[in-house]
Protein backbone atom coordinates (compact mmCIF):
# COMPACT_ATOMS: atom_id res chain seq x y z
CA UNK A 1 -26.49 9.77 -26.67
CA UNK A 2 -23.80 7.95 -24.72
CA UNK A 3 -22.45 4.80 -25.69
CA UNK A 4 -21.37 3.40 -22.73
CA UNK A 5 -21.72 3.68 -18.57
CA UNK A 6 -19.44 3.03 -15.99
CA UNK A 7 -20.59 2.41 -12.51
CA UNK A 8 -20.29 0.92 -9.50
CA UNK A 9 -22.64 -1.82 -7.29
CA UNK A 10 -22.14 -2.92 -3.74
CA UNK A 11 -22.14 -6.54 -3.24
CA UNK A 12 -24.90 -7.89 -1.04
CA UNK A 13 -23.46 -9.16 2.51
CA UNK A 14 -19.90 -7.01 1.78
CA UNK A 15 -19.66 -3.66 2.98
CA UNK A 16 -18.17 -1.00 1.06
CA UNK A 17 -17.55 1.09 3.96
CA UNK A 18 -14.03 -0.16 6.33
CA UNK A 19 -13.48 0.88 10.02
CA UNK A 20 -10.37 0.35 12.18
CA UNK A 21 -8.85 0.78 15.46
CA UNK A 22 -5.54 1.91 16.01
CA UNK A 23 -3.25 1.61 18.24
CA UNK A 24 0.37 3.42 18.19
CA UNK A 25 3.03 3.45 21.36
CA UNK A 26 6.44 4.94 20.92
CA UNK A 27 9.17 6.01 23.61
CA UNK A 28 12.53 7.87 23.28
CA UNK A 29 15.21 8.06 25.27
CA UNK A 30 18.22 10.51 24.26
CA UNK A 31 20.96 11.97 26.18
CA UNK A 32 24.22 14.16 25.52
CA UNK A 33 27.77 12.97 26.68
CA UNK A 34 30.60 15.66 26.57
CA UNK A 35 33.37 13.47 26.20
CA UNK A 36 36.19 16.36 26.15
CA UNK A 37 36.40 19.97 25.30
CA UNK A 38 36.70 18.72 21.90
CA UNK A 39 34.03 15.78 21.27
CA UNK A 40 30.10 15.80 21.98
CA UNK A 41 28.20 12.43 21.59
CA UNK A 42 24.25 12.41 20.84
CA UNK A 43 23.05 8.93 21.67
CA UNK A 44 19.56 8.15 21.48
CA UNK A 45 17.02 5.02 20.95
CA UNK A 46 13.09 4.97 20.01
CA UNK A 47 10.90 1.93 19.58
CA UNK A 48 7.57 2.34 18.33
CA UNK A 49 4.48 -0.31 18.05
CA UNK A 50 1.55 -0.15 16.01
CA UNK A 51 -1.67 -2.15 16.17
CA UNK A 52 -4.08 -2.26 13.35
CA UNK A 53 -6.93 -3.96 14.24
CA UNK A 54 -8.45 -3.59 10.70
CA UNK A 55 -5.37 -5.33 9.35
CA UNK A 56 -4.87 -7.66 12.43
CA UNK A 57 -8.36 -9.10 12.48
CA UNK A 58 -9.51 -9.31 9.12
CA UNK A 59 -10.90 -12.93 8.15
CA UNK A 60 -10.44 -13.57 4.46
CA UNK A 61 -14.05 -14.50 2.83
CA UNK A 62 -14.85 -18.25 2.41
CA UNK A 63 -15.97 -17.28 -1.10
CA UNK A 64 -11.98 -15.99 -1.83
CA UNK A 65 -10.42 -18.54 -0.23
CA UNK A 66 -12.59 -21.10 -2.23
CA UNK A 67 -11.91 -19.96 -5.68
CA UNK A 68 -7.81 -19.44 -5.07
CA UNK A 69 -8.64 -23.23 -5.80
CA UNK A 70 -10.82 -22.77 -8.27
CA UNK A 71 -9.72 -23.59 -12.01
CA UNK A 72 -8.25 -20.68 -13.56
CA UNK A 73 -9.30 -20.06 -16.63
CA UNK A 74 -6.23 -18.32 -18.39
CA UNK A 75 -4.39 -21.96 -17.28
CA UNK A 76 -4.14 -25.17 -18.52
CA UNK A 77 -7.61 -27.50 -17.57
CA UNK A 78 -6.69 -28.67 -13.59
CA UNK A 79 -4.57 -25.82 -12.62
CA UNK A 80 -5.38 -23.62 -10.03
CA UNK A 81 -5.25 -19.68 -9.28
CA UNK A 82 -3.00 -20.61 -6.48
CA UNK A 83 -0.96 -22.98 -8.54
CA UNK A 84 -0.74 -20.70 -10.87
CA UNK A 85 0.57 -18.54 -8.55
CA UNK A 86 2.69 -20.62 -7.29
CA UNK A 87 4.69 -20.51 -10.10
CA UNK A 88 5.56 -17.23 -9.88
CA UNK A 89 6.82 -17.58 -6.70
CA UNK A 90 3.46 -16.35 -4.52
CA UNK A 91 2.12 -18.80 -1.69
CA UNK A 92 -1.65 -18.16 -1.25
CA UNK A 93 -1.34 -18.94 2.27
CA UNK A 94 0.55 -16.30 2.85
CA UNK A 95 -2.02 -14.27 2.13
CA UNK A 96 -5.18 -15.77 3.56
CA UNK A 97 -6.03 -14.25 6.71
CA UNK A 98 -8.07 -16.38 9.91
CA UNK A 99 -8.25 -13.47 11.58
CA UNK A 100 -5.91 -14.72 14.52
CA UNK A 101 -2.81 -15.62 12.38
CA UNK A 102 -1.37 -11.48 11.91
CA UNK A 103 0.89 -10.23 14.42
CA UNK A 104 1.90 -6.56 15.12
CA UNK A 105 5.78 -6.09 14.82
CA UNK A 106 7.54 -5.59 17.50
CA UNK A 107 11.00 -5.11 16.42
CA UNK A 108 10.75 -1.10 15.65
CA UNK A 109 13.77 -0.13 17.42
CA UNK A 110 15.59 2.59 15.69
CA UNK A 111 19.26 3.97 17.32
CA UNK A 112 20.12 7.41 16.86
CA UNK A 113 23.71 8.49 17.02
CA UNK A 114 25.27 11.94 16.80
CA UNK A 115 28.68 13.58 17.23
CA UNK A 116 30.07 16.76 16.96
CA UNK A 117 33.48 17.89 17.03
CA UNK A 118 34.94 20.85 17.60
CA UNK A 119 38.57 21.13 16.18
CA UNK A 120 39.92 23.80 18.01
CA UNK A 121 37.24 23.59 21.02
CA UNK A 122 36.73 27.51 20.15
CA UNK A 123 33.49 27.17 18.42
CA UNK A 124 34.86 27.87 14.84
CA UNK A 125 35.69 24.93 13.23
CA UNK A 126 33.10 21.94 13.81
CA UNK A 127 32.67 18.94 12.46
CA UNK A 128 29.32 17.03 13.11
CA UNK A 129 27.65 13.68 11.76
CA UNK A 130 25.17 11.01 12.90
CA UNK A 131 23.27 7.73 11.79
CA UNK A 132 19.48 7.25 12.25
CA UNK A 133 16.97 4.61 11.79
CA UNK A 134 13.19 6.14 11.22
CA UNK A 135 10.28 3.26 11.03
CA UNK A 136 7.12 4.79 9.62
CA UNK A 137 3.01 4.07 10.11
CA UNK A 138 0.63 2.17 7.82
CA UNK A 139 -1.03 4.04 5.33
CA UNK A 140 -4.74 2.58 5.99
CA UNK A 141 -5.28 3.54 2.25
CA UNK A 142 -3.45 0.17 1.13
CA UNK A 143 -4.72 -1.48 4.80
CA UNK A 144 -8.32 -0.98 3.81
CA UNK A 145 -8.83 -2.41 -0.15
CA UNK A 146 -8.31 -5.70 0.93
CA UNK A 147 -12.00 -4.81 2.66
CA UNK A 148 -13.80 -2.75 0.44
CA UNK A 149 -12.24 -3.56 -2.89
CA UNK A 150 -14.38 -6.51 -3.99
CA UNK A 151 -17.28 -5.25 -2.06
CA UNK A 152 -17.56 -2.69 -4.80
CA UNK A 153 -17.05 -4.11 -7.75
CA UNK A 154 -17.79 -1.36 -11.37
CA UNK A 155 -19.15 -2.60 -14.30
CA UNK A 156 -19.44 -0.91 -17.67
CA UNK A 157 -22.41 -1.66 -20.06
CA UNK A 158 -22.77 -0.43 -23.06
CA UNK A 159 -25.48 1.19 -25.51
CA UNK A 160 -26.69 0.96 -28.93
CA UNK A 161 -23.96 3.59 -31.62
CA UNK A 162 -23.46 4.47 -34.95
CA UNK A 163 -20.17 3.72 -34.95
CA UNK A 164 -20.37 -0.01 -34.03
CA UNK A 165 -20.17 -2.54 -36.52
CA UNK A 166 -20.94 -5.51 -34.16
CA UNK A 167 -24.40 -7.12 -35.16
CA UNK A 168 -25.89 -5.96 -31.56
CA UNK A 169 -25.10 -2.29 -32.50
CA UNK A 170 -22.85 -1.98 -29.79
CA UNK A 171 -19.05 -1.36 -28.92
CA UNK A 172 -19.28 -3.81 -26.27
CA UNK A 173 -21.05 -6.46 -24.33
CA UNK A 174 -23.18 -6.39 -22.38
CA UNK A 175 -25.53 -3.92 -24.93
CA UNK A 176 -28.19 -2.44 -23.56
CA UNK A 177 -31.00 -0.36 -24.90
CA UNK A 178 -30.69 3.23 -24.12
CA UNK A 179 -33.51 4.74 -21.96
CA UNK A 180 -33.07 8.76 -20.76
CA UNK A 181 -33.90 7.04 -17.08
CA UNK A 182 -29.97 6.08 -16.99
CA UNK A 183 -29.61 9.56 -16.90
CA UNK A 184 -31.78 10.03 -13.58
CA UNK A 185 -29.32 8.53 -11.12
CA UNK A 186 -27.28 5.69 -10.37
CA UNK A 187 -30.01 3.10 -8.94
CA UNK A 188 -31.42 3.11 -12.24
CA UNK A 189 -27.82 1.72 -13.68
CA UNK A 190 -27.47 -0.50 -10.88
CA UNK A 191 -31.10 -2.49 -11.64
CA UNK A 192 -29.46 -4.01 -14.89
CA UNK A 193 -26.71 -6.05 -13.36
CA UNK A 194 -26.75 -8.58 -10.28
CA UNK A 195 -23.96 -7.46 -8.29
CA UNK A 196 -21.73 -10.31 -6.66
CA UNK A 197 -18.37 -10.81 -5.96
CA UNK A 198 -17.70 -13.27 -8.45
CA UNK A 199 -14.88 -12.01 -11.09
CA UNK A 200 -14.37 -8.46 -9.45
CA UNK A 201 -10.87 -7.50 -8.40
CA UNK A 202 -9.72 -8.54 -4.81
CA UNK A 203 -6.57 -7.48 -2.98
CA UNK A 204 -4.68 -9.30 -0.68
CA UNK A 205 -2.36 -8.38 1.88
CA UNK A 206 0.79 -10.54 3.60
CA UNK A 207 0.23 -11.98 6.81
CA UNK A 208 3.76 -10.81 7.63
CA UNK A 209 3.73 -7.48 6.32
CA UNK A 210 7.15 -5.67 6.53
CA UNK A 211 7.54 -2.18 8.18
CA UNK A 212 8.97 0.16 5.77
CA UNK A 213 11.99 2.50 7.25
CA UNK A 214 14.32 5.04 6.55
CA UNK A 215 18.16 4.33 7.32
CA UNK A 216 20.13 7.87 6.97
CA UNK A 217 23.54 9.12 7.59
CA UNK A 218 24.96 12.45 7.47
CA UNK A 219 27.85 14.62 7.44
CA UNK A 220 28.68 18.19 7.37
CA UNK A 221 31.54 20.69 8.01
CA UNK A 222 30.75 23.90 9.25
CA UNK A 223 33.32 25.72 7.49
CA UNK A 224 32.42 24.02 4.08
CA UNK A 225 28.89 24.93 2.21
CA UNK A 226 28.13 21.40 1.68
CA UNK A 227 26.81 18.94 3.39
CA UNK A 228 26.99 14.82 2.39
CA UNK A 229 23.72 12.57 2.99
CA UNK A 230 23.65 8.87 2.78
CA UNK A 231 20.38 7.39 2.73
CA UNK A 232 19.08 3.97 2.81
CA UNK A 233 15.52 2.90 2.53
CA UNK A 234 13.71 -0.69 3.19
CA UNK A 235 10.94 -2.95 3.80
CA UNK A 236 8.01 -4.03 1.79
CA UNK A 237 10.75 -5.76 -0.12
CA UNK A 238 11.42 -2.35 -0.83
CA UNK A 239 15.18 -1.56 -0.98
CA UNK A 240 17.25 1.98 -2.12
CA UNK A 241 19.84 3.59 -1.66
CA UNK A 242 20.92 7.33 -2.78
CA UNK A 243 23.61 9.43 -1.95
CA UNK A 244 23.15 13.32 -2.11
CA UNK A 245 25.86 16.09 -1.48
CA UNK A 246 24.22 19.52 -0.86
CA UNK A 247 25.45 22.90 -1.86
CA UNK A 248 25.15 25.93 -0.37
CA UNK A 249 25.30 26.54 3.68
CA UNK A 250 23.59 24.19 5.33
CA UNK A 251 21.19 24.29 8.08
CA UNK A 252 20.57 22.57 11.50
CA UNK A 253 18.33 19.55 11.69
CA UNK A 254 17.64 17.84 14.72
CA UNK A 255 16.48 14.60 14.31
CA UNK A 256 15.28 12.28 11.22
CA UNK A 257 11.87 13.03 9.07
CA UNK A 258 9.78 9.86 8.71
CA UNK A 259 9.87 8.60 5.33
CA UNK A 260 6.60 8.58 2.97
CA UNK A 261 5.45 4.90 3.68
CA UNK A 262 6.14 3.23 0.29
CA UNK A 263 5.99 0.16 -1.14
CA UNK A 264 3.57 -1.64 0.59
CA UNK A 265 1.77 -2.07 -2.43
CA UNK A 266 4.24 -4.60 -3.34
CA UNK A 267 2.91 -6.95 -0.80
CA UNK A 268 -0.37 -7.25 -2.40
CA UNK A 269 -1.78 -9.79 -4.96
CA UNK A 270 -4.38 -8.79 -7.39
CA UNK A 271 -6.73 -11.96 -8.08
CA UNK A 272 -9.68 -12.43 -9.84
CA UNK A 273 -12.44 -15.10 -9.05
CA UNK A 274 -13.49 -17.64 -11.29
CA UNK A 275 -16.67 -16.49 -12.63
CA UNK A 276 -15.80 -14.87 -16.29
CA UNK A 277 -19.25 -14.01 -17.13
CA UNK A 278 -20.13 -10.93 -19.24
CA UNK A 279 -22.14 -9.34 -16.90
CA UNK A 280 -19.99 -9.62 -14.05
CA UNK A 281 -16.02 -9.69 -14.81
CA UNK A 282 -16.06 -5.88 -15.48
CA UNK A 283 -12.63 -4.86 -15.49
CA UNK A 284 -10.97 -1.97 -13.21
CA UNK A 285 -11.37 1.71 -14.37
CA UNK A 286 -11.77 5.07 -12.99
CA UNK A 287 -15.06 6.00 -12.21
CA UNK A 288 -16.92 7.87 -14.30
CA UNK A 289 -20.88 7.84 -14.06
């Protein structure tokens, strides 16, 4: 017989489910300048601009914004979540959302510039390098929790086992009598709590959210088989750096990948609201009804 159940229950009024519009615009403009018989220059410039509405237009619920001043429990009596907060160097109001106070950035431009040089202006000893800025796209998989995550709150309850030695029989609260029906489908799980969105696990998004992007530089010889890469990554209040020398004979790229949009998970606070009941301030897990 199992001893426990983990499941999930939307919230009444919140919707599980998050839709978006988006918009993306980019242009690029690149052009070749022979400068001699010896020197080739590669200059180019792209600026890109991306318009979430999902992100841009999302109104933070009354019911959040109310219990950032709520008393938080795990504080002395009269402190706040957001004073708490606070402390650690977070300002709530960065992160409550009217729904008219996000902008789009505007300030993706990204130079490209390239040389190559041939020593001997025969073709058989060239030199080439260039610099690029890359600016990548949200990921709408961090854009869209701050939406769905606390309309979907899990809960765990658990059921009577040998192996307890609490006086309820059980290895946890809330216990439950078992009944084979919990084993018929989900609805049947859901009838024992009250769902609500008080002390489920919200995120929370900046209002000035940082566009993550890729600096590189890079240099190769094409009479050595190596190539040296400089690379620079930022944003998010993400910053690296890495330097990588390649062996072997290396190959013709045009151009700069996008980077894997990282980090913009660090602009998220996790927060809980105040309500610590039993029933209700089920803690995040994986899934597994």
């Amino acid at each position: 017989m199992p001893y426990k159940a983990l499941f999930t229950n939307p919230v009444p009024g919140l919707s599980p489910t998050a839709t978006s519009r988006d918009n993306q615009f980019g242009v690029y403009l690149q052009d070749d300048w022979a400068q001699n018989e010896h020197l080739t220059w590669n200059v180019g410039m792209r600026w890109d601009y991306e318009r979430n509405l999902g992100y841009l237009d999302y109104v933070t619920p009354a019911a959040v914004v109310a219990a950032y001043g709520a008393q938080d429990p795990n504080a002395p009596p009269g402190q706040t979540y957001a004073q708490s907060l606070a402390k650690g160097g977070v300002n709530i109001n960065d992160y409550i959302s009217t729904g008219n106070n996000r902008k789009a950035y505007t300030g993706e431009f990204q130079p490209r510039l390239g040389f190559s040089l041939d020593i001997n202006a025969d073709q058989r000893h060239v030199v080439f390098g260039g610099y690029g800025r890359s600016y990548d796209r949200d990921l709408y998989d961090y854009l869209q929790v701050e939406v769905t995550k606390s309309a979907l709150p899990e809960y765990t309850v658990f059921f009577p086992n040998g192996a307890a030695t609490a006086a309820n029989g059980c290895l946890g609260t809330p216990c439950v009598a078992w009944d084979p029906k919990y084993l018929g489908g989900l609805p049947n799980l859901q009838a024992l709590v009250a769902s609500n969105a008080a002390g489920a696990e919200i995120d929370a998004i900046n209002n000035n959210l940082k566009v993550p992007y890729s600096d590189q530089v890079q240099h190769r010889d094409s009479q050595q088989s190596r190539r040296l890469e400089y690379q620079h990554r930022g944003g998010a209040h993400l910053e690296q750096e890495r330097i990588r020398l390649h062996p072997g004979k290396p190959r013709t790229r045009r151009g700069l990948l996008r980077e894997p949009r990282i980090g913009l998970w660090q602009q998220r606070a996790r927060l809980r609201l105040a309500d610590q009941s039993a029933t209700t301030a089920a803690r995040p897990r994986p899934l597994r009804y």
